[in-house]
PDB file of N, CA and C in Angstrom:
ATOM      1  N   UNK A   1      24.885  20.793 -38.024  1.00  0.00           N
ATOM      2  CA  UNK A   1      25.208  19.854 -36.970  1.00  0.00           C
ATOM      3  C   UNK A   1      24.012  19.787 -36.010  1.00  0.00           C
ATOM      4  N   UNK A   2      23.607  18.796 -35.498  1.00  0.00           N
ATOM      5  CA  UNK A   2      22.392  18.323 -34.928  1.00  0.00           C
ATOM      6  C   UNK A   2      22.476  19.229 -33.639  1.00  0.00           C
ATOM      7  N   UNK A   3      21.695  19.300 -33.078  1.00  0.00           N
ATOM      8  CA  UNK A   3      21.642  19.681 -30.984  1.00  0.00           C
ATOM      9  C   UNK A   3      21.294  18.608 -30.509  1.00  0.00           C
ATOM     10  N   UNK A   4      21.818  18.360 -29.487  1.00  0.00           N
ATOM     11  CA  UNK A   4      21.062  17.137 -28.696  1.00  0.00           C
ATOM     12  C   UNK A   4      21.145  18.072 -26.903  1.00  0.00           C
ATOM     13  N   UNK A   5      20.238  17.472 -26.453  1.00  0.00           N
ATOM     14  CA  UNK A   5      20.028  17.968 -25.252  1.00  0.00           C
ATOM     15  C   UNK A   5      20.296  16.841 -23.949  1.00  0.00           C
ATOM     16  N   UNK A   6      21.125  17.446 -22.981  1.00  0.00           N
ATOM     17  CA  UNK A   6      21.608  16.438 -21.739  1.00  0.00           C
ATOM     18  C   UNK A   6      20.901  16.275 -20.797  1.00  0.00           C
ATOM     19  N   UNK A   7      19.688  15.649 -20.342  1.00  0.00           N
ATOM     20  CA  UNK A   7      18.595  16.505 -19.133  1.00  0.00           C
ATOM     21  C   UNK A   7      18.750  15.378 -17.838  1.00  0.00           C
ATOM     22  N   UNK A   8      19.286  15.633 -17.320  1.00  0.00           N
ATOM     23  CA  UNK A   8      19.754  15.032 -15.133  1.00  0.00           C
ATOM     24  C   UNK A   8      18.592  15.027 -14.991  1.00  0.00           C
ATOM     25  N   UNK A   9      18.817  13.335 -14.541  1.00  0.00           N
ATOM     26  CA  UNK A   9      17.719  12.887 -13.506  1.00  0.00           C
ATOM     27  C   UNK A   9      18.181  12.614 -12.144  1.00  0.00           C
ATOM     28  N   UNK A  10      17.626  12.580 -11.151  1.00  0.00           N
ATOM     29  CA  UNK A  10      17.772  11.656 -10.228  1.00  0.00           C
ATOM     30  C   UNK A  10      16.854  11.879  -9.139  1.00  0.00           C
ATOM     31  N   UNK A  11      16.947  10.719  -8.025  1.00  0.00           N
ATOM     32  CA  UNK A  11      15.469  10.613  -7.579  1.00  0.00           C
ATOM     33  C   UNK A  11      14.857  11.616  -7.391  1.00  0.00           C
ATOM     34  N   UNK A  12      14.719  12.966  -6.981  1.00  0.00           N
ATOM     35  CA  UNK A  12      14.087  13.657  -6.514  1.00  0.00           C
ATOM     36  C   UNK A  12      13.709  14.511  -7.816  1.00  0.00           C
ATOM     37  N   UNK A  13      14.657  14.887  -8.851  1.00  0.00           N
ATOM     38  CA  UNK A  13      14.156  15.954  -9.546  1.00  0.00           C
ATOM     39  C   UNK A  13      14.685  15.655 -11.269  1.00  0.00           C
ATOM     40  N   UNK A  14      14.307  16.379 -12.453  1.00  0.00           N
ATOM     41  CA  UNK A  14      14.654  16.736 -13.265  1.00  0.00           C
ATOM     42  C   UNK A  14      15.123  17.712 -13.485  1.00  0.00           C
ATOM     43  N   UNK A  15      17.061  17.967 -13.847  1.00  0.00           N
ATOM     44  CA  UNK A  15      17.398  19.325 -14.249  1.00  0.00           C
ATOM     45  C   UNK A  15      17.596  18.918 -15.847  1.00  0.00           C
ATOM     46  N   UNK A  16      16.545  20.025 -16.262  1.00  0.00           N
ATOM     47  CA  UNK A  16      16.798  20.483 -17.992  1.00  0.00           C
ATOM     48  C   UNK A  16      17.944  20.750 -17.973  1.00  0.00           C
ATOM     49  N   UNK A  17      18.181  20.467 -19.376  1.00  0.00           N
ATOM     50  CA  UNK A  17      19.424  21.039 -20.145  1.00  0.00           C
ATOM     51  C   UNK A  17      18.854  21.909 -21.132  1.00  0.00           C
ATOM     52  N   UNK A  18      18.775  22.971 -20.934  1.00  0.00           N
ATOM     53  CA  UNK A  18      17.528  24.102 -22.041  1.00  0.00           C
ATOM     54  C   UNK A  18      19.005  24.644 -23.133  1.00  0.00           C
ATOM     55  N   UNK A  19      20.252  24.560 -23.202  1.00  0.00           N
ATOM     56  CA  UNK A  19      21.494  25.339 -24.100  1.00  0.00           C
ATOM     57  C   UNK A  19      21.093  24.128 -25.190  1.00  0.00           C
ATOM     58  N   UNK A  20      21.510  22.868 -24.425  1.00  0.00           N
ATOM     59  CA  UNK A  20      22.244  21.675 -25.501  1.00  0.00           C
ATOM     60  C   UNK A  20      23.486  22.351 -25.844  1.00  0.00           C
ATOM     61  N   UNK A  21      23.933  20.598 -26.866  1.00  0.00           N
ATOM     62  CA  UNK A  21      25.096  21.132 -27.515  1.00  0.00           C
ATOM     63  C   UNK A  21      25.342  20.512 -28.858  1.00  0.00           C
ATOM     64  N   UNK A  22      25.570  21.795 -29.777  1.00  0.00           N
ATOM     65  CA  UNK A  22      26.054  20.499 -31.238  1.00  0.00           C
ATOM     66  C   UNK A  22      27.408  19.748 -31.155  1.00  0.00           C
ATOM     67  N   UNK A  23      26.637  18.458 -31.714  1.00  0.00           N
ATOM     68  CA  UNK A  23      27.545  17.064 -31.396  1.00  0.00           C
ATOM     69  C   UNK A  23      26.741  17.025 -33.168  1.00  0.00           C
ATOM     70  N   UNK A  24      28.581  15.770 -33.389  1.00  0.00           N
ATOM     71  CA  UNK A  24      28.052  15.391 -35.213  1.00  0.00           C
ATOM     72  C   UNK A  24      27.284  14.488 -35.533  1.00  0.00           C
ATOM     73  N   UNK A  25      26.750  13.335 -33.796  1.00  0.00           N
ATOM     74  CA  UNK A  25      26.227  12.280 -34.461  1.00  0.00           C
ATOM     75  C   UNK A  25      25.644  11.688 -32.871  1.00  0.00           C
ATOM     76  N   UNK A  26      24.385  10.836 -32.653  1.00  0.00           N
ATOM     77  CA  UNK A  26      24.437  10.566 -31.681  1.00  0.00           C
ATOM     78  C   UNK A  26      24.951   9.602 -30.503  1.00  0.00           C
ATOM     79  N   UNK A  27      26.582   9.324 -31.650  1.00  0.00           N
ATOM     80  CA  UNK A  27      27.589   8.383 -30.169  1.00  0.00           C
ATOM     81  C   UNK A  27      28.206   9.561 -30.053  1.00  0.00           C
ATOM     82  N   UNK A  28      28.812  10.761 -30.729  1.00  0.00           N
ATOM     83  CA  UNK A  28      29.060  11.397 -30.090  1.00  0.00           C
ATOM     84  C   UNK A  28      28.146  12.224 -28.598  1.00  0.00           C
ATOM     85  N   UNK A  29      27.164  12.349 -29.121  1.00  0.00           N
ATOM     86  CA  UNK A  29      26.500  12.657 -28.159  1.00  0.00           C
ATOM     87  C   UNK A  29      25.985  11.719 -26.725  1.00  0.00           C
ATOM     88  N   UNK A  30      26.355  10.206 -27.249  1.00  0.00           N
ATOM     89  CA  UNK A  30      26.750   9.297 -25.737  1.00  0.00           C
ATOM     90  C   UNK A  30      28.014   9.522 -24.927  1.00  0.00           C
ATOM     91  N   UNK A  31      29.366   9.637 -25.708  1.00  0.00           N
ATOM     92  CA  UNK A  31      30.292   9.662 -25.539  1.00  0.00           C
ATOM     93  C   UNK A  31      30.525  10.920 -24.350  1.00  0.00           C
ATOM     94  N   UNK A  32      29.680  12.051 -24.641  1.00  0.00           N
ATOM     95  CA  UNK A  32      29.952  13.147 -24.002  1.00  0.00           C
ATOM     96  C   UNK A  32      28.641  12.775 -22.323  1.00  0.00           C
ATOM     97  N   UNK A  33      27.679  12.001 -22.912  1.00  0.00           N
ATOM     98  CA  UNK A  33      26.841  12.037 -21.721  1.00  0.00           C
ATOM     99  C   UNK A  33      27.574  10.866 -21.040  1.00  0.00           C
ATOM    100  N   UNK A  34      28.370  10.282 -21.391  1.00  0.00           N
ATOM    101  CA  UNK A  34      29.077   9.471 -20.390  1.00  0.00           C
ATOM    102  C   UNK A  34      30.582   9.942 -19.467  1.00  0.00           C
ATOM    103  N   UNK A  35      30.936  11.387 -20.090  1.00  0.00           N
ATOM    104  CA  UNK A  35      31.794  11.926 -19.985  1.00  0.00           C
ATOM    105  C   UNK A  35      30.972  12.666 -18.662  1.00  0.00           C
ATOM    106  N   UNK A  36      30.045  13.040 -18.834  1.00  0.00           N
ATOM    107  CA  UNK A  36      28.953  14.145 -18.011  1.00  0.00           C
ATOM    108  C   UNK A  36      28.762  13.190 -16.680  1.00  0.00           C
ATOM    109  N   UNK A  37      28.544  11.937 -16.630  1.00  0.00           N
ATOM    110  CA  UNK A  37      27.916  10.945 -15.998  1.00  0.00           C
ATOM    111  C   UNK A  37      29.712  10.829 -15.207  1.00  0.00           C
ATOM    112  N   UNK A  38      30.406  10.374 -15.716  1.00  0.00           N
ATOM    113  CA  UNK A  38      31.855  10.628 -14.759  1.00  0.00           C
ATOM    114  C   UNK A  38      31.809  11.252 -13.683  1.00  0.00           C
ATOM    115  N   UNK A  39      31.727  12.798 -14.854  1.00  0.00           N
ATOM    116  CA  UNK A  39      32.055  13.763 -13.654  1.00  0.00           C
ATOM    117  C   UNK A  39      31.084  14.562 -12.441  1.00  0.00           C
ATOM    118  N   UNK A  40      30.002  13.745 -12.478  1.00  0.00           N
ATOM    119  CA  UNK A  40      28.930  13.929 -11.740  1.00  0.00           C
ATOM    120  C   UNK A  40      29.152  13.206 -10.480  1.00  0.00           C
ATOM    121  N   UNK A  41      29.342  11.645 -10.637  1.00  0.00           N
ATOM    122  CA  UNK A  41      29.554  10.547 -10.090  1.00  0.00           C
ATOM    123  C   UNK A  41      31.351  10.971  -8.992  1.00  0.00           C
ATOM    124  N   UNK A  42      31.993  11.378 -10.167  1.00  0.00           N
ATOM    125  CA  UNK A  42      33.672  12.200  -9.198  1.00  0.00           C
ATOM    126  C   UNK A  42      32.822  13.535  -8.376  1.00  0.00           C
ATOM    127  N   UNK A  43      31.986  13.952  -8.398  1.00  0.00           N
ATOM    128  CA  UNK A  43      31.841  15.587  -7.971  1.00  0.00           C
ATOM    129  C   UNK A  43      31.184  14.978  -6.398  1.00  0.00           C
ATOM    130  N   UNK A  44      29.821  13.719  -6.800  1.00  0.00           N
ATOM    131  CA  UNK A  44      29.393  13.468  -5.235  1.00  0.00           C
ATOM    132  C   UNK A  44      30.393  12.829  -4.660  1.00  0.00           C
ATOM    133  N   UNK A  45      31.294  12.124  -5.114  1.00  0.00           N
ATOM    134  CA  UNK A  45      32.518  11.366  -4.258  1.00  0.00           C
ATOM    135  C   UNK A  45      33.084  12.191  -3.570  1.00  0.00           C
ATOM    136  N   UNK A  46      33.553  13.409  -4.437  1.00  0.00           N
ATOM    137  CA  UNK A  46      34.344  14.583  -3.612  1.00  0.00           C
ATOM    138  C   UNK A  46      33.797  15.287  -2.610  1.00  0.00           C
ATOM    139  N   UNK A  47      32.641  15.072  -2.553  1.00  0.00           N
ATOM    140  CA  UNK A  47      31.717  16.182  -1.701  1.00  0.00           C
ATOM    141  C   UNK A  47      31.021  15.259  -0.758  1.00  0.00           C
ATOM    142  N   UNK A  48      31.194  13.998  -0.815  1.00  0.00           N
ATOM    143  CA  UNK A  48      30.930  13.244   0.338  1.00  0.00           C
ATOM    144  C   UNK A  48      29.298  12.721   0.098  1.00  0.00           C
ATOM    145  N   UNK A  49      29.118  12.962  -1.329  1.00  0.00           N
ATOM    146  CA  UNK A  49      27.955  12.522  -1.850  1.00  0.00           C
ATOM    147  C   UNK A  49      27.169  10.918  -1.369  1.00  0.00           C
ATOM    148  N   UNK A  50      26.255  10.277  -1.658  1.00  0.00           N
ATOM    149  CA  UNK A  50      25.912   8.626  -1.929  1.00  0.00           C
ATOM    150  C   UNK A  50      26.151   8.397  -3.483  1.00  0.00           C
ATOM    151  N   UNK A  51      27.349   7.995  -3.374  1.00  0.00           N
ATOM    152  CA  UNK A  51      27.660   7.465  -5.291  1.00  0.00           C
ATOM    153  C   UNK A  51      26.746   6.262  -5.620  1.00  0.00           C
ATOM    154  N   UNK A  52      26.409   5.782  -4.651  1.00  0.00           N
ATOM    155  CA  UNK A  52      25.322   4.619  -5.425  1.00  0.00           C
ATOM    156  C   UNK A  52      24.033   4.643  -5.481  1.00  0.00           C
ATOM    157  N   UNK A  53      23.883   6.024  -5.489  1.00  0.00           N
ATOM    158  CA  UNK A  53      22.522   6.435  -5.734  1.00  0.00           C
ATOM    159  C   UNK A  53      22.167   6.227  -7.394  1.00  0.00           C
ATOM    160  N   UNK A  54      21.310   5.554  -7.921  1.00  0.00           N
ATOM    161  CA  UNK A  54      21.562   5.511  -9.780  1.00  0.00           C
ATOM    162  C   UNK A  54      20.814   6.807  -9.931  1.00  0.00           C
ATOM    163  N   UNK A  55      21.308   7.511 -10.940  1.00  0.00           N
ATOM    164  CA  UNK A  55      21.375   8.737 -11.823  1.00  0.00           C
ATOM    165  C   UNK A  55      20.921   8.182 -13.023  1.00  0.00           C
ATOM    166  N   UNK A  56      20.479   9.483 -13.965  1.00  0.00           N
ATOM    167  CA  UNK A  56      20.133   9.869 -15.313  1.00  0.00           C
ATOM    168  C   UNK A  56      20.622  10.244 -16.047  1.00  0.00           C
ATOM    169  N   UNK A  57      20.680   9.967 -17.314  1.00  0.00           N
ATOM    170  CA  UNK A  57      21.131  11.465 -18.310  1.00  0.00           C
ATOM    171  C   UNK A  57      20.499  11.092 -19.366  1.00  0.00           C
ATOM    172  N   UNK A  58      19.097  11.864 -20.025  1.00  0.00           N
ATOM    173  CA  UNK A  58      18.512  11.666 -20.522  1.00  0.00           C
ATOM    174  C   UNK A  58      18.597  12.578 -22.130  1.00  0.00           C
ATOM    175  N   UNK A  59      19.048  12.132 -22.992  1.00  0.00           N
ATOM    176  CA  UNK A  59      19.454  12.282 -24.428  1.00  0.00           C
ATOM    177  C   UNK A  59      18.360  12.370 -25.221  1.00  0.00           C
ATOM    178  N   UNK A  60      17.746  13.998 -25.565  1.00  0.00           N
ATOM    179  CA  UNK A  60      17.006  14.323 -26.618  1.00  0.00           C
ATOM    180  C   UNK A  60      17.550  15.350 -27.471  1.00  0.00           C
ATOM    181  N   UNK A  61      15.953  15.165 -28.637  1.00  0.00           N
ATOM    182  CA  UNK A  61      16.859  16.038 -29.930  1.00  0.00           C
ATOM    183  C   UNK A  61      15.774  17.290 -29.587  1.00  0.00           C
ATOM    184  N   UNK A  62      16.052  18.101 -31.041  1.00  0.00           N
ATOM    185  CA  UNK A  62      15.973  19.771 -30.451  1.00  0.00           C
ATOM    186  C   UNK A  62      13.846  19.243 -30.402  1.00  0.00           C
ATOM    187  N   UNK A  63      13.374  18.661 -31.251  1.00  0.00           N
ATOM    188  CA  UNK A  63      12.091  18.619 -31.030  1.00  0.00           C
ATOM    189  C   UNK A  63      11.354  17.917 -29.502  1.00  0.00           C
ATOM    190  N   UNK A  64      12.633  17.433 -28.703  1.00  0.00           N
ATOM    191  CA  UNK A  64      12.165  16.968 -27.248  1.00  0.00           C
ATOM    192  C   UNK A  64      12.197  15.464 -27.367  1.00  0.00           C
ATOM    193  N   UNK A  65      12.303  14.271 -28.593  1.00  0.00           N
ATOM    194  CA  UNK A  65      12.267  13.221 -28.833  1.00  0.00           C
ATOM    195  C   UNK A  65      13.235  12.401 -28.192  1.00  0.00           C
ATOM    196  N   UNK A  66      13.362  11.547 -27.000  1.00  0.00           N
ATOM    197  CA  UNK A  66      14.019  11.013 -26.388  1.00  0.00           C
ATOM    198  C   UNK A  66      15.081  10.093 -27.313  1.00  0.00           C
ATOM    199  N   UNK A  67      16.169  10.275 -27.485  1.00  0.00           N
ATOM    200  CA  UNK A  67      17.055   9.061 -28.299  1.00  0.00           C
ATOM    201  C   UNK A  67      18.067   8.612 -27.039  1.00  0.00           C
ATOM    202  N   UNK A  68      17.993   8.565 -26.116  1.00  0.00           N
ATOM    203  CA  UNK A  68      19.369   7.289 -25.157  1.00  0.00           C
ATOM    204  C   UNK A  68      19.006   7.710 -23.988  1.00  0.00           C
ATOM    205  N   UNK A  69      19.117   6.799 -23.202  1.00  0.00           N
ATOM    206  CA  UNK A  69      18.599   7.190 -21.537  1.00  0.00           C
ATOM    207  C   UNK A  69      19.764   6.553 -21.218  1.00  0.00           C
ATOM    208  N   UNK A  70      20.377   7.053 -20.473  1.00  0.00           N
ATOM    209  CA  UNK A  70      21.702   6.799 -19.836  1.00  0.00           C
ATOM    210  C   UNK A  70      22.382   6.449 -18.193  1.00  0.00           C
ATOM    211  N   UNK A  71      21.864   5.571 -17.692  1.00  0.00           N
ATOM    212  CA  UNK A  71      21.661   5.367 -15.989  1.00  0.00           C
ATOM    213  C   UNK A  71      23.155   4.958 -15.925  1.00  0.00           C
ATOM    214  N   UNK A  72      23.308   5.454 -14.196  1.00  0.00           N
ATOM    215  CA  UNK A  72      25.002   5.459 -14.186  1.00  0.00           C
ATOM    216  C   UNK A  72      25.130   5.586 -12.405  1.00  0.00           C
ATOM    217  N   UNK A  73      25.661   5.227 -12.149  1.00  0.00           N
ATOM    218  CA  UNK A  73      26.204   5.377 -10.183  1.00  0.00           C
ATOM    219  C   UNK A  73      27.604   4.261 -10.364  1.00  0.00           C
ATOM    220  N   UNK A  74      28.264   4.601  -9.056  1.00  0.00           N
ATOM    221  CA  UNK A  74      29.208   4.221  -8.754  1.00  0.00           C
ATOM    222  C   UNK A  74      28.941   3.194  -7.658  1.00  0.00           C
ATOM    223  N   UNK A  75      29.382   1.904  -7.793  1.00  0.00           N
ATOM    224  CA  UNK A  75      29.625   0.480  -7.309  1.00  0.00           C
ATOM    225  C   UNK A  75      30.773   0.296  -6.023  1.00  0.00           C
ATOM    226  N   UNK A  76      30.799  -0.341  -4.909  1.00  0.00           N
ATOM    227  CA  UNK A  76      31.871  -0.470  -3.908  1.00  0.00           C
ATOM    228  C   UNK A  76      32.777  -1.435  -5.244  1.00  0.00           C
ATOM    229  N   UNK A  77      34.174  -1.315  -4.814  1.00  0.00           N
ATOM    230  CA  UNK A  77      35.304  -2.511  -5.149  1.00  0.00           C
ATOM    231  C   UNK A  77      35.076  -3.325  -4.240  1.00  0.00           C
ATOM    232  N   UNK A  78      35.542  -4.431  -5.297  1.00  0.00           N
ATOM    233  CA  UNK A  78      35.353  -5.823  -4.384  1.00  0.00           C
ATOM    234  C   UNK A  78      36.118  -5.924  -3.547  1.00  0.00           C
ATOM    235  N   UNK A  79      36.984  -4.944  -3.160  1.00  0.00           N
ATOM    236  CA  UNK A  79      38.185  -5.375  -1.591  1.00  0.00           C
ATOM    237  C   UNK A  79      36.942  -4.215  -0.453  1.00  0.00           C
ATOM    238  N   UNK A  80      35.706  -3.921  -1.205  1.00  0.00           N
ATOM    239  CA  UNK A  80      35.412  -2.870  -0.571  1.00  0.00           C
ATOM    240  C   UNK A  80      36.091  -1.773   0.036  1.00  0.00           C
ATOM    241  N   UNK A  81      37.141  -0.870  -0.423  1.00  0.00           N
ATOM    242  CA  UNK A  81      37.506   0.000  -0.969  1.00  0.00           C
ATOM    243  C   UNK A  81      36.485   1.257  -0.741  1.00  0.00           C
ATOM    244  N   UNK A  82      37.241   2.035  -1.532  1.00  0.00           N
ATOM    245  CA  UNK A  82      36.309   3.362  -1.894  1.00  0.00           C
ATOM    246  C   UNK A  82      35.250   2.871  -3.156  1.00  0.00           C
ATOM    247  N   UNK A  83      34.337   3.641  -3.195  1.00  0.00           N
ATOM    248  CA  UNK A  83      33.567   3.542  -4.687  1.00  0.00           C
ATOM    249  C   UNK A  83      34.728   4.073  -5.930  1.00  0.00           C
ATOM    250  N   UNK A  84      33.919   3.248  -6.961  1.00  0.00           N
ATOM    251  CA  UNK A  84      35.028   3.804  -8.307  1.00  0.00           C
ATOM    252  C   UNK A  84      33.826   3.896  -9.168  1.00  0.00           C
ATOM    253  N   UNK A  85      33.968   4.602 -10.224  1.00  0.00           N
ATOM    254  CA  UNK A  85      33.185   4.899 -11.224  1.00  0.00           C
ATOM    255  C   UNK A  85      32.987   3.634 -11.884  1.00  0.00           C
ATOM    256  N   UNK A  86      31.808   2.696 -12.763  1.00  0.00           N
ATOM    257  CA  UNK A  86      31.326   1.805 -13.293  1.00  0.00           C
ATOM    258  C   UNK A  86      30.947   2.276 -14.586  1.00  0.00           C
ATOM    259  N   UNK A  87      30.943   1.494 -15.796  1.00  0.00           N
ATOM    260  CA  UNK A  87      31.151   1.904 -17.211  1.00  0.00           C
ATOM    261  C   UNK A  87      29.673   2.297 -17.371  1.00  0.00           C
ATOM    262  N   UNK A  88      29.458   3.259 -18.285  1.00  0.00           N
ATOM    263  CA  UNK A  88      28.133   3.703 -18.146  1.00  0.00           C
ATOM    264  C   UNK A  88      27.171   2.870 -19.152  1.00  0.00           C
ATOM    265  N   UNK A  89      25.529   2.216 -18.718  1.00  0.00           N
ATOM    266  CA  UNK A  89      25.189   1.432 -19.611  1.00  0.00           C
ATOM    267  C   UNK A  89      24.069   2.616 -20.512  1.00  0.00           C
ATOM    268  N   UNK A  90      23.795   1.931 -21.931  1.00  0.00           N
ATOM    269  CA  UNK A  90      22.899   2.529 -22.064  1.00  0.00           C
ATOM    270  C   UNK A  90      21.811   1.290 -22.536  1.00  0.00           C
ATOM    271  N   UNK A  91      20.250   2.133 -22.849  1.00  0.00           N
ATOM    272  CA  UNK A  91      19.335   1.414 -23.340  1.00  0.00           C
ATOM    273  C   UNK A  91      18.985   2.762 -24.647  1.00  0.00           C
ATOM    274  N   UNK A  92      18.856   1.740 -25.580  1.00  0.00           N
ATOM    275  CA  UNK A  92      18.815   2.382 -26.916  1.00  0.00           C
ATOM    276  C   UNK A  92      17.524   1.888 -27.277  1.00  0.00           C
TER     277      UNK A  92
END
């Protein structure tokens, strides 16, 4: 089963993902960086974060080869509301 590696961006810094994780294929391995990208996006909401700051999640294999870059932040509702999480895009 492959490794793919999860590595956080955002403006100020890069955090590696030096474990990874085996995933069987690489939508699984979107599926989970969009899962990651959620709960990043719920963690600054809770903590009184800027959710519309755009974020990273940058998808490589075990040799360091970039396969999916994954940008993601949270959007006001149109009643302007609280922020809500926005579907995560990718560029392939």
């Amino acid at each position: 089963m492959p490794k793919f590696y999860f590595h956080y961006r955002t403006d100020d810094e890069l955090i590696p993902d030096v474990n990874g994780s085996d995933l069987p294929d690489l939508e699984a391995a979107e599926h989970n960086a969009a899962a990651l990208a959620k709960a990043i996006v719920e963690q600054a909401a809770n903590t009184g974060g800027d959710t519309r700051v755009p974020r990273s999640i940058e998808i490589t294999d075990a040799a360091g080869e970039e396969l999916l870059y994954l940008v993601f932040w949270a959007g006001p509702k149109l009643d302007d509301g609280p922020a809500t999480v926005l579907e995560p895009t990718t560029v392939h």
